[in-house]
Protein backbone atom coordinates (compact mmCIF):
# COMPACT_ATOMS: atom_id res chain seq x y z
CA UNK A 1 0.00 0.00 0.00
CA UNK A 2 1.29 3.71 -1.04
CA UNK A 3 2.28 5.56 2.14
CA UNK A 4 2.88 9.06 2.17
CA UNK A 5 4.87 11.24 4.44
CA UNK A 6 3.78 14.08 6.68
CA UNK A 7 5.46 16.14 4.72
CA UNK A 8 3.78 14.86 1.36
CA UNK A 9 0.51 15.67 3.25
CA UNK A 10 1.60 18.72 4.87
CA UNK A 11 2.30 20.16 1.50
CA UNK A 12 -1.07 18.59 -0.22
CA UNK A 13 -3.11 20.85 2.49
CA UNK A 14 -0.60 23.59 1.90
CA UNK A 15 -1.55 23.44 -1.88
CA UNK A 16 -5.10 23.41 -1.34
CA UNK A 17 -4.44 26.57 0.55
CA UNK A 18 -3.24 28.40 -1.95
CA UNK A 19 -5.74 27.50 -4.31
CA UNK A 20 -7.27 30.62 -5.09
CA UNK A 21 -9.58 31.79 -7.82
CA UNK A 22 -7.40 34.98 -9.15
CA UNK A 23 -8.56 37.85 -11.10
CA UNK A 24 -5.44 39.49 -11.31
CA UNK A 25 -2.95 38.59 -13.71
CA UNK A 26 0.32 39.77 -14.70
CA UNK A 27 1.27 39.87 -18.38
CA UNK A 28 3.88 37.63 -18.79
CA UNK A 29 3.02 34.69 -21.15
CA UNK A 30 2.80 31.34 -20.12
CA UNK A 31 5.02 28.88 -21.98
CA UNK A 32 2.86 25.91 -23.45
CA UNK A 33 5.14 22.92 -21.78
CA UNK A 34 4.21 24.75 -18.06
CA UNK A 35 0.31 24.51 -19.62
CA UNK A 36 0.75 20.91 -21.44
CA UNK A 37 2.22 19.67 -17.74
CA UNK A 38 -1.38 21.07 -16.03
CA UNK A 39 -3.47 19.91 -19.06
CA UNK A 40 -2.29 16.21 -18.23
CA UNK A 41 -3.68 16.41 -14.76
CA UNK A 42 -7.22 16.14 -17.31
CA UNK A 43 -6.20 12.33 -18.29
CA UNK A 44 -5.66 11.35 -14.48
CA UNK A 45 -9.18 12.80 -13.24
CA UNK A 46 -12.05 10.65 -12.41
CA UNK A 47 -15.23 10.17 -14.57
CA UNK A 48 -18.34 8.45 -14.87
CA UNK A 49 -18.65 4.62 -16.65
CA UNK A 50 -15.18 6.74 -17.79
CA UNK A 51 -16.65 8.36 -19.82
CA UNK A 52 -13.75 11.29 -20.06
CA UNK A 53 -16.57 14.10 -20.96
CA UNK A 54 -14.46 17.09 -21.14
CA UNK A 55 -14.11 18.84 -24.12
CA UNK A 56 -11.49 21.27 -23.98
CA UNK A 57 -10.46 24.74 -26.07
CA UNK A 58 -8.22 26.96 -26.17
CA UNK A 59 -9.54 30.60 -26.56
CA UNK A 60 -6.90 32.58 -28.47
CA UNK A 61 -8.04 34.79 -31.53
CA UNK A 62 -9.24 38.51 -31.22
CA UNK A 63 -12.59 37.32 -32.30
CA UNK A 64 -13.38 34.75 -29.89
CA UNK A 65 -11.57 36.08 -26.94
CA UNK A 66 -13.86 39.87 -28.19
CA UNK A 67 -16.94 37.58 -28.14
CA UNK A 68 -16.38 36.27 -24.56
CA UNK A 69 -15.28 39.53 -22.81
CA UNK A 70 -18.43 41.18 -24.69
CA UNK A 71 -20.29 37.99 -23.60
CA UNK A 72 -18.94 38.73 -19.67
CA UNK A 73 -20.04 42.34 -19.49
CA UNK A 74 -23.28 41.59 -20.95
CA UNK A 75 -23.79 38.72 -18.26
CA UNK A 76 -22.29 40.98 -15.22
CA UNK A 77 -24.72 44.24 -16.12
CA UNK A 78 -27.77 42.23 -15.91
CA UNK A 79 -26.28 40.22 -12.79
CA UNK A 80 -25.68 44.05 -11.05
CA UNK A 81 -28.91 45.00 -11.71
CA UNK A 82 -30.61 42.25 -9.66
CA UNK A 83 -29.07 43.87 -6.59
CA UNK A 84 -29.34 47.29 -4.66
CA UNK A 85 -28.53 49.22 -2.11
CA UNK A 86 -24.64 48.51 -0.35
CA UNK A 87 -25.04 44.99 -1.96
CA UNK A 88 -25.01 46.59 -5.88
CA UNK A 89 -22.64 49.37 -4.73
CA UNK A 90 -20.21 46.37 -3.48
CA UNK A 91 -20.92 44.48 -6.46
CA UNK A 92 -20.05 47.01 -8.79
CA UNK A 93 -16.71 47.45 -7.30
CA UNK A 94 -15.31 43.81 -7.12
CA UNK A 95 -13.00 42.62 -10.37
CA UNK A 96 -14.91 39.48 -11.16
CA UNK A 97 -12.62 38.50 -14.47
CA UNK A 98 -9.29 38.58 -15.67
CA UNK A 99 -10.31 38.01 -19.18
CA UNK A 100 -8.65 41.30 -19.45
CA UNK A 101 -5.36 39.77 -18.56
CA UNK A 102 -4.72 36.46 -18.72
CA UNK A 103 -3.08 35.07 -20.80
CA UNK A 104 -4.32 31.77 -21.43
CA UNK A 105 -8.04 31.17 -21.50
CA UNK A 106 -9.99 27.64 -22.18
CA UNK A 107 -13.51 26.92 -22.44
CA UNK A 108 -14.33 23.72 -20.32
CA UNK A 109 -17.30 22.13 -22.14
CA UNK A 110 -19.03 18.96 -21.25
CA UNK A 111 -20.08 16.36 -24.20
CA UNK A 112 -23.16 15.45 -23.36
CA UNK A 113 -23.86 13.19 -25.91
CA UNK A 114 -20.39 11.33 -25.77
CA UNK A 115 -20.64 7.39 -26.28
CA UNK A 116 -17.88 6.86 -24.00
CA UNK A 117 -18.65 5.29 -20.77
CA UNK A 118 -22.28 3.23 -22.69
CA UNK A 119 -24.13 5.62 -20.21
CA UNK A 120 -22.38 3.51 -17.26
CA UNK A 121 -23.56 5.81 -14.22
CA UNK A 122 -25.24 8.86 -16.44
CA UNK A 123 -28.80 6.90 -16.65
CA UNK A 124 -30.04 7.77 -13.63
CA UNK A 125 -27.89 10.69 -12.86
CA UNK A 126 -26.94 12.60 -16.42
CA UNK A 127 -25.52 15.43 -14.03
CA UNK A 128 -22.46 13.44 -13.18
CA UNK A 129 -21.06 14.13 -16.40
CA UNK A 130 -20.78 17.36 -15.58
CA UNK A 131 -19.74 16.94 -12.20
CA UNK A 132 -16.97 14.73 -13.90
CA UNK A 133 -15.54 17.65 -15.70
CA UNK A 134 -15.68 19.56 -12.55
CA UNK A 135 -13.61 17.09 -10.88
CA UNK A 136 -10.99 17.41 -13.52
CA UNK A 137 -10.85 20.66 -13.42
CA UNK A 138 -9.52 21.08 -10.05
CA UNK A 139 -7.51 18.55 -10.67
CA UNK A 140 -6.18 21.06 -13.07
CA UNK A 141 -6.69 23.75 -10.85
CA UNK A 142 -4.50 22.12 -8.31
CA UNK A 143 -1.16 21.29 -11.11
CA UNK A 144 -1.29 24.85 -12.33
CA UNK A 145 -0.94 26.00 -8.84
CA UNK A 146 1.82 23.72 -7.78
CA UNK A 147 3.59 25.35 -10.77
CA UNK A 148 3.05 28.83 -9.68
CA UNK A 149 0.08 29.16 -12.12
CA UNK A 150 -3.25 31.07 -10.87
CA UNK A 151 -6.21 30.30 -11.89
CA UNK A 152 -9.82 31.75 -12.55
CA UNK A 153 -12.96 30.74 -12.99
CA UNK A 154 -15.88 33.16 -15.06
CA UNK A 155 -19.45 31.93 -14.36
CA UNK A 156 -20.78 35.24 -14.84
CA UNK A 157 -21.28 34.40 -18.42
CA UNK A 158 -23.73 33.40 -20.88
CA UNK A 159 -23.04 29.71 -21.57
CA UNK A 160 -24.92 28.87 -24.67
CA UNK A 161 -24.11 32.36 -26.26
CA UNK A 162 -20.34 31.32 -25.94
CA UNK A 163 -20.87 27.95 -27.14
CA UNK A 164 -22.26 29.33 -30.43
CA UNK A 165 -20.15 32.32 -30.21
CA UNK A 166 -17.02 29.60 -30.41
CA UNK A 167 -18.11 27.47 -33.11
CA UNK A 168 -19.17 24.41 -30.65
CA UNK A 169 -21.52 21.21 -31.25
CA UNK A 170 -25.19 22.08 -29.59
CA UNK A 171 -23.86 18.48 -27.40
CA UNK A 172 -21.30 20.42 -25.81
CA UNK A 173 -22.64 22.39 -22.28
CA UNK A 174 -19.99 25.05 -21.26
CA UNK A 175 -19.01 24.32 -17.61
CA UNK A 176 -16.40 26.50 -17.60
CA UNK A 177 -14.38 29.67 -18.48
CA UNK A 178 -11.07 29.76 -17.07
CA UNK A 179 -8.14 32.46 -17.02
CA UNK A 180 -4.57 31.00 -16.63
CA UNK A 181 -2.04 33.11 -15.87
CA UNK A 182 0.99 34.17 -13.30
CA UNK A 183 -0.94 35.75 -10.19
CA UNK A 184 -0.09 39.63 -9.77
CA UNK A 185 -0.07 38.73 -6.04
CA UNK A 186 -0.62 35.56 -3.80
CA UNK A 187 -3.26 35.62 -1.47
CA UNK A 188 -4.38 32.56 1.54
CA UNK A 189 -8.08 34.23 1.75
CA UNK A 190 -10.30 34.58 -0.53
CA UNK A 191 -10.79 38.07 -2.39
CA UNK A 192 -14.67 38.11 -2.01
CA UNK A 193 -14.10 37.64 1.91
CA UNK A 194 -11.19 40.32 2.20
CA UNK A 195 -13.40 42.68 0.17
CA UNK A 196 -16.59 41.83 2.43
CA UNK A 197 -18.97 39.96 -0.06
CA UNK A 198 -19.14 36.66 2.20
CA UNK A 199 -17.07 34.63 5.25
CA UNK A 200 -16.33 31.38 4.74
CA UNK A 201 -18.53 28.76 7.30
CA UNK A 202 -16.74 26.08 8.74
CA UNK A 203 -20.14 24.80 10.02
CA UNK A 204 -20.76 24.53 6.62
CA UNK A 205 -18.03 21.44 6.31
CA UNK A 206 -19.26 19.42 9.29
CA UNK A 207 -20.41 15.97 8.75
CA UNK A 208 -24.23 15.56 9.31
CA UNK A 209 -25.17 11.94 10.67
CA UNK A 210 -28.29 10.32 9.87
């Protein structure tokens, strides 16, 4: 049986620590062998009937990365004006993308119609495709940061608009938008809280018995 050391799991907890969602990139490009290393973490990431669902593109002419930004404003102006008062006048000043800035950007879709897996799993609970790619994202998440790499996530965004905007089968269901790039700064808490949008809950992670 694989043992690991405290200092294997020390570092695993310091990792998931530092797993931030950034916003704030610096400029500097991001050579593809750093991103091919991360990208791998994809092919070790659990799936249902393994079914390997993710679909996986790399955002990088004017046009498409013009669609998404315009595609991100669109979808944050009409997600500001469902609030008011403080709330809308905190929302308005948070940074909630670094589409701006990052250099590397992928659109995380989910095949929903793959053949892969013979439905193993996905009969009773289609969902789990999706949480598959989910699950290999962080898995993702979790390589780019052990190489220095911050990443973040854009749900403020239409997902069916960017699917067409990019050129994507109607099968495919965007789970993600992701930013890659080298983090302006490095932070242990996350922005929303030190800006004073929401507190993390450790109640929230206690084990209910039934």
């Amino acid at each position: 049986m694989t043992q690991f050391s405290q200092d294997f799991r020390n570092d695993l907890a310091k990792l998931m620590k530092w797993r931030r969602d950034v916003r704030h990139f610096r400029p500097d490009p991001v050579d593809r062998a750093a991103l091919d290393h991360c990208l791998a973490a994809f092919a070790l990431a659990p799936s249902v009937g393994l079914s390997e669902p993710w679909r996986l593109v790399n955002v990088v002419s004017d046009r498409a990365r013009a669609a998404a930004l315009a595609n991100f404003r669109a979808a944050n102006e009409r997600a500001l004006a469902g609030y008011d008062g403080d709330k809308a006048r905190l929302y308005a000043g948070l940074k909630l993308s670094g589409m701006q800035d990052a250099p590397v950007q992928l659109a995380i879709f989910c095949d929903e119609a793959t053949s892969k897996g013979a439905g193993l799993g996905a009969q009773t609970m289609p969902e789990m495709r999706r949480y598959s790619v989910v699950a290999a994202i962080m898995n993702f998440w979790l390589a780019a940061r052990a190489q220095g790499l911050g990443v973040g996530w854009v749900s403020i965004i239409d997902p069916v608009r960017l699917r067409d905007d990019l050129d994507m089968p109607a099968e495919w269901a965007l789970v993600a938008y992701l930013c890659i790039g080298w983090p302006v700064e490095e932070m242990l808490t996350p922005e929303l809280e030190t800006k004073g949008w929401e507190r993390r809950d450790p109640k929230l992670a206690q084990l209910l018995e039934r």
